[in-house]
C-alpha atoms as a PDB file:
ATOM      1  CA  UNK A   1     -32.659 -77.773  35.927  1.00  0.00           C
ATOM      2  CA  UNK A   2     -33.539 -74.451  34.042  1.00  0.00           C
ATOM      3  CA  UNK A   3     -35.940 -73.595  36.844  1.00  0.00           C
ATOM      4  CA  UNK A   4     -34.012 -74.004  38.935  1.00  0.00           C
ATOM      5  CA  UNK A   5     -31.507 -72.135  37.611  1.00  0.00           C
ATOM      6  CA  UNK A   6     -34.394 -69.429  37.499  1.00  0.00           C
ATOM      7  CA  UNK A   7     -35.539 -69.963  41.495  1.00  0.00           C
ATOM      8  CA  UNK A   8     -31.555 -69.700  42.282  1.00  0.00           C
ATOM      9  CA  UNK A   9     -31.635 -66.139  40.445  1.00  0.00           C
ATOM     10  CA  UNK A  10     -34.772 -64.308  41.903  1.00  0.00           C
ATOM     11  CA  UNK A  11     -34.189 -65.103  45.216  1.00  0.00           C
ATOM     12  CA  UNK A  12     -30.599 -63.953  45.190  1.00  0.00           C
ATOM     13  CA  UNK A  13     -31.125 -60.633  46.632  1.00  0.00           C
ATOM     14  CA  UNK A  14     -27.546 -59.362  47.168  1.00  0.00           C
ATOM     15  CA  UNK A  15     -27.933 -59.677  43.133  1.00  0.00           C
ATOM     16  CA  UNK A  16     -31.098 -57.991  42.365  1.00  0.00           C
ATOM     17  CA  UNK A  17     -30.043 -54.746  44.813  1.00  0.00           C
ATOM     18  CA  UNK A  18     -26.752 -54.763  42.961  1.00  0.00           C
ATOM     19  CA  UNK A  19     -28.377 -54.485  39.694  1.00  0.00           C
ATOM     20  CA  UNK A  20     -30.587 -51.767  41.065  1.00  0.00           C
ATOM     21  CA  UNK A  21     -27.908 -49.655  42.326  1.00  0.00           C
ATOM     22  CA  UNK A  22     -25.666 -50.089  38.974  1.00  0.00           C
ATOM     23  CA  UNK A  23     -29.138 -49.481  36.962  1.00  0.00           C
ATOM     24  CA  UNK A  24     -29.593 -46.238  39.197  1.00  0.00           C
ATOM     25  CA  UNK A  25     -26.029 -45.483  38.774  1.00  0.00           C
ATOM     26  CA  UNK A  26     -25.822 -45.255  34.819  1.00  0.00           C
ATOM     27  CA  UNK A  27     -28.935 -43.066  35.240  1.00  0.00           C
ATOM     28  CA  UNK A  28     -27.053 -40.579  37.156  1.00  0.00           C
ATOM     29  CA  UNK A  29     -24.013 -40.802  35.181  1.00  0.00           C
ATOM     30  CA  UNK A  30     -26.152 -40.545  31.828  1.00  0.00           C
ATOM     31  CA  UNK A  31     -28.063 -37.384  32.589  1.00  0.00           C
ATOM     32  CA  UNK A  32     -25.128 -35.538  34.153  1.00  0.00           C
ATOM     33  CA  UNK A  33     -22.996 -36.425  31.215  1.00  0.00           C
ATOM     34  CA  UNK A  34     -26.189 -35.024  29.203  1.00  0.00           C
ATOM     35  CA  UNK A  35     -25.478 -31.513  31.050  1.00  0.00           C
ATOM     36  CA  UNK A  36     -22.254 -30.764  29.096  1.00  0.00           C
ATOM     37  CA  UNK A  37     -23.828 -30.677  26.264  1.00  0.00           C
ATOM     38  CA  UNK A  38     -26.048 -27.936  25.783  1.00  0.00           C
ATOM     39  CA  UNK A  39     -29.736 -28.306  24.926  1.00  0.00           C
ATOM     40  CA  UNK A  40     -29.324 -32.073  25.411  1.00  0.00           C
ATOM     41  CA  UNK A  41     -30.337 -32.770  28.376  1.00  0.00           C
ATOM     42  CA  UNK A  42     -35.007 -32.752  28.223  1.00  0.00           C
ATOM     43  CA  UNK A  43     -34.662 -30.955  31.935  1.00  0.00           C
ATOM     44  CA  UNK A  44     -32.007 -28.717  30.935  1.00  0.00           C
ATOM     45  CA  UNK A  45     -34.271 -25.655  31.319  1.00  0.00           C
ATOM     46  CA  UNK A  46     -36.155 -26.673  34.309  1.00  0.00           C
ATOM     47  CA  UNK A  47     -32.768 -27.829  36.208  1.00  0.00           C
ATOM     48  CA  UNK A  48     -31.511 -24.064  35.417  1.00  0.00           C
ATOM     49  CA  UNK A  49     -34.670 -22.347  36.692  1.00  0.00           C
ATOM     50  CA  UNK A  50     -34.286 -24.384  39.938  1.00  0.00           C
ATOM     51  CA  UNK A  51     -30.862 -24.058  40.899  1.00  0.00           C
ATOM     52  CA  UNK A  52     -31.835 -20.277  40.198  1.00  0.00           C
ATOM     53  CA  UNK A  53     -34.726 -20.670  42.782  1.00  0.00           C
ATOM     54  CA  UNK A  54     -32.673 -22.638  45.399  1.00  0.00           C
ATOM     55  CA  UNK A  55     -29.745 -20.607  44.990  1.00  0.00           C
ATOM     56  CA  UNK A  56     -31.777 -17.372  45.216  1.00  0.00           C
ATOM     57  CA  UNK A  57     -29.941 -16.421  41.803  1.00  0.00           C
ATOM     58  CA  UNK A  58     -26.284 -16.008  43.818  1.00  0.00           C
ATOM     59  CA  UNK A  59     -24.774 -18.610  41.537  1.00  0.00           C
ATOM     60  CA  UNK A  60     -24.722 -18.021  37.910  1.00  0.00           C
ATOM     61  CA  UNK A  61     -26.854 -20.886  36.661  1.00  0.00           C
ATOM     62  CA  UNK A  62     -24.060 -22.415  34.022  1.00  0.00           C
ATOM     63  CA  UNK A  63     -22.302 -22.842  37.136  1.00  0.00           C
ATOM     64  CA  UNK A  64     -25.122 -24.351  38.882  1.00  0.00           C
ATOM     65  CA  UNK A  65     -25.954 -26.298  36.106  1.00  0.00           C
ATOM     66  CA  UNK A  66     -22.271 -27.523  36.028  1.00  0.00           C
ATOM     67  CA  UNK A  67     -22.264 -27.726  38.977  1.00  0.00           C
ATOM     68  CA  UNK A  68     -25.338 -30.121  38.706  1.00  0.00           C
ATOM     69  CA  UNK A  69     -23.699 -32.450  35.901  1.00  0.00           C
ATOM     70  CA  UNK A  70     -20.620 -33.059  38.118  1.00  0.00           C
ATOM     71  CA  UNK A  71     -22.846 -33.739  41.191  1.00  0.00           C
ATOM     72  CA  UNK A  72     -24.837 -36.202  39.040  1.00  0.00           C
ATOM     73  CA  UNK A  73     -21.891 -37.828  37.345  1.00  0.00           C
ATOM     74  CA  UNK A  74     -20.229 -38.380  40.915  1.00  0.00           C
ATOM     75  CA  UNK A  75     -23.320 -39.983  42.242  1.00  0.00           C
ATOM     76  CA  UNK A  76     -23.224 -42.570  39.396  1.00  0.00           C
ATOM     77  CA  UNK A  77     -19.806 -43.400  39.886  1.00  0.00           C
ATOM     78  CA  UNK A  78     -20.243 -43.940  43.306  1.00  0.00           C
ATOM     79  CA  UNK A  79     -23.013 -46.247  42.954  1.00  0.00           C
ATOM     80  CA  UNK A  80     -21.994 -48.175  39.912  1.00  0.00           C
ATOM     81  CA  UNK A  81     -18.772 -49.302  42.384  1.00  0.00           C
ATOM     82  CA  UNK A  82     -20.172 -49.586  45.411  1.00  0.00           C
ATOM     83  CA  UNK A  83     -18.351 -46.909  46.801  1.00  0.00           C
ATOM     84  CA  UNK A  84     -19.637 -45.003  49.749  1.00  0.00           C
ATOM     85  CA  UNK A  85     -23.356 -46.628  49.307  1.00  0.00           C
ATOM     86  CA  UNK A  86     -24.768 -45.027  51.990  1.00  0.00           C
ATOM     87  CA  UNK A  87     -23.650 -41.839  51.699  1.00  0.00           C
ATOM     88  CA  UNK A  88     -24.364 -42.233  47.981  1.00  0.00           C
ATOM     89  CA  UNK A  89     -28.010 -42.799  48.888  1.00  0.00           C
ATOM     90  CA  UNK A  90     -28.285 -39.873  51.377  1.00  0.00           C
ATOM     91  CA  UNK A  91     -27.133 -37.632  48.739  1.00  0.00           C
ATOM     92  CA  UNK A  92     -28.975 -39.249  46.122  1.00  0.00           C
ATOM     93  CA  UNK A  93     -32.174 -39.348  48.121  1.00  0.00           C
ATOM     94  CA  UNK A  94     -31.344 -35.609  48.503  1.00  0.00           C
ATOM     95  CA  UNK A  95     -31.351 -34.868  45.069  1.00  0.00           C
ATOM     96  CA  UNK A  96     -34.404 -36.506  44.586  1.00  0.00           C
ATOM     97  CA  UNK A  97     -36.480 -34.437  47.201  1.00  0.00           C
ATOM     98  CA  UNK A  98     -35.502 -31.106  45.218  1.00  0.00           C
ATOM     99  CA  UNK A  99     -36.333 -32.389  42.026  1.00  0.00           C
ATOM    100  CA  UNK A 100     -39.847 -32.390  43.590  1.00  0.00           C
ATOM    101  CA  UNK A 101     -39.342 -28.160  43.563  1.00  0.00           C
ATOM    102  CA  UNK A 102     -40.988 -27.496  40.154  1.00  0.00           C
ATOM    103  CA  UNK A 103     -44.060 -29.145  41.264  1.00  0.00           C
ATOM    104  CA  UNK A 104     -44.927 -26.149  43.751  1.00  0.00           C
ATOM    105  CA  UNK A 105     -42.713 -23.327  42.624  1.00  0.00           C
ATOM    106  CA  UNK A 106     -42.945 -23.922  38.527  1.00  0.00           C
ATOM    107  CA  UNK A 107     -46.442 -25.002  38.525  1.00  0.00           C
ATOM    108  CA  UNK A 108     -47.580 -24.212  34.983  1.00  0.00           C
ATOM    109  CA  UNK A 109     -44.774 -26.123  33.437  1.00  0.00           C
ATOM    110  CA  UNK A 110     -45.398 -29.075  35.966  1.00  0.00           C
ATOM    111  CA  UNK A 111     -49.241 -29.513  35.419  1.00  0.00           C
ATOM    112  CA  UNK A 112     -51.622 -28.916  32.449  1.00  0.00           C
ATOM    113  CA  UNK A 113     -54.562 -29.336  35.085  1.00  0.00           C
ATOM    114  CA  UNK A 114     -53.308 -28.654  38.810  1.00  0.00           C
ATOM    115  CA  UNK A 115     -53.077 -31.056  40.761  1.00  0.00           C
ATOM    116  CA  UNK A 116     -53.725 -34.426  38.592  1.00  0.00           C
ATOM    117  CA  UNK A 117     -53.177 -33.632  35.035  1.00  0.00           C
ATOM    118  CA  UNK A 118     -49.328 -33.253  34.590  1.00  0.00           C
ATOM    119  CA  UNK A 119     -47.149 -32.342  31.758  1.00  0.00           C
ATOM    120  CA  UNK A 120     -44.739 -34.276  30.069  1.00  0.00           C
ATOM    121  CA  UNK A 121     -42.341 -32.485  32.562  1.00  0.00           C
ATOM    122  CA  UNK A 122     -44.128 -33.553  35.718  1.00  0.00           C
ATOM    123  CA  UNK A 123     -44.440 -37.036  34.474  1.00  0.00           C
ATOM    124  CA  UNK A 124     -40.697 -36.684  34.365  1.00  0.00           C
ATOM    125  CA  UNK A 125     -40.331 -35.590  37.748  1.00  0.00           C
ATOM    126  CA  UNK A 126     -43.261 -37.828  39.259  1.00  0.00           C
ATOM    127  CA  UNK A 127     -41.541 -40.518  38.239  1.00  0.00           C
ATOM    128  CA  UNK A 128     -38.573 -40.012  40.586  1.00  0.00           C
ATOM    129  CA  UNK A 129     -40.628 -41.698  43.236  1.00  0.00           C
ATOM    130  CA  UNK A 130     -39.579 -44.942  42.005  1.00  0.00           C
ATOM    131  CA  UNK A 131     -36.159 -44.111  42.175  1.00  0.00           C
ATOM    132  CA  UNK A 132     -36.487 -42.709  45.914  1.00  0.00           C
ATOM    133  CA  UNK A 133     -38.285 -46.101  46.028  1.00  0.00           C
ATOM    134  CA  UNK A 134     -35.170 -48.168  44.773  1.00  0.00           C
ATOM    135  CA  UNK A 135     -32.705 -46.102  46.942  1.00  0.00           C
ATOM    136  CA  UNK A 136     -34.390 -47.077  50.356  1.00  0.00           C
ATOM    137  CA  UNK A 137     -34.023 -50.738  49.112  1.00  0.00           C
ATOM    138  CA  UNK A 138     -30.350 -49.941  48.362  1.00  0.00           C
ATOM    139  CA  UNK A 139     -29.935 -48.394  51.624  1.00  0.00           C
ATOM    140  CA  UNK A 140     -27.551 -50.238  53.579  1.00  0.00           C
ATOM    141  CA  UNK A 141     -28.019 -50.914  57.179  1.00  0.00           C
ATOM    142  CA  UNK A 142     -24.855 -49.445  59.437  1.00  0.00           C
ATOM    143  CA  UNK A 143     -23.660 -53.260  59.508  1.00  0.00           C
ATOM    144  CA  UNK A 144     -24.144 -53.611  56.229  1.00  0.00           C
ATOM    145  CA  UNK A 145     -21.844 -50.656  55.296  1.00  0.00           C
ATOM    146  CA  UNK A 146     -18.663 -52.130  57.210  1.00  0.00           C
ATOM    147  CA  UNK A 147     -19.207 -55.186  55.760  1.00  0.00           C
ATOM    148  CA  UNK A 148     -18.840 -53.556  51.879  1.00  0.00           C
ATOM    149  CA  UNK A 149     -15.102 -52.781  53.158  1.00  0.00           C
END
């Protein structure tokens, strides 16, 4: 009966990419709530110099960075309730190609050896692939969206 129970569980997949999405979700939420506090957040100083870079230094980078936390926070929301998925993933999977930027512009605090040997930092970053991994399993088809509502 217990296996079963077990067989009934890992092939329920409208489960598994709901715990994905939620799990994705209190990341967001987690490190954007992390950006209101200063010098709490372990990207806090890398997320500044980028939104510097992107914004070609016309927004004040506390406002960026704010900016940033309420962007992240949002995201979470939306994906821990289902709201919105797709657009939730487009923007997500947005966010996730420009944390890529400090791999070519901020090189020496990405890599201690360019190109293979990263730093703690570009083991951070590298391992936003999985996410970007998770959010194209999360992505819901067109017919899939209309049926969430």
């Amino acid at each position: 009966m217990r296996i079963k129970q077990q067989l009934k569980f890992t092939n329920n997949i409208d489960l598994k990419i709901s715990l994905l999405r939620i799990s994705i979700g209190i990341i967001y939420v987690w490190f954007g709530a992390l950006k209101f506090f200063p010098h709490m957040s372990p990207a806090e100083s890398i997320a500044q110099d980028t939104i510097a870079f992107l914004t070609v230094d016309l927004i004040p980078i506390d406002v960026g960075y704010l900016m940033l936390a309420i962007w992240e926070i949002g995201l979470g929301v939306l994906l821990v309730f289902n709201f919105f998925r797709r657009t939730a993933v487009l923007i997500a999977l947005t966010h996730m190609v420009l944390t890529f930027i400090p791999l070519f512009v901020f090189t020496s605090s990405s890599f201690e050896t360019p190109p293979y040997a990263f730093t703690l930092l570009g083991q951070y970053i590298l391992k936003n692939i999985i996410i970007i991994c998770a959010l194209f399993i999360i992505f819901p088809s067109k017919s899939a969206e209309k049926r969430l509502f």
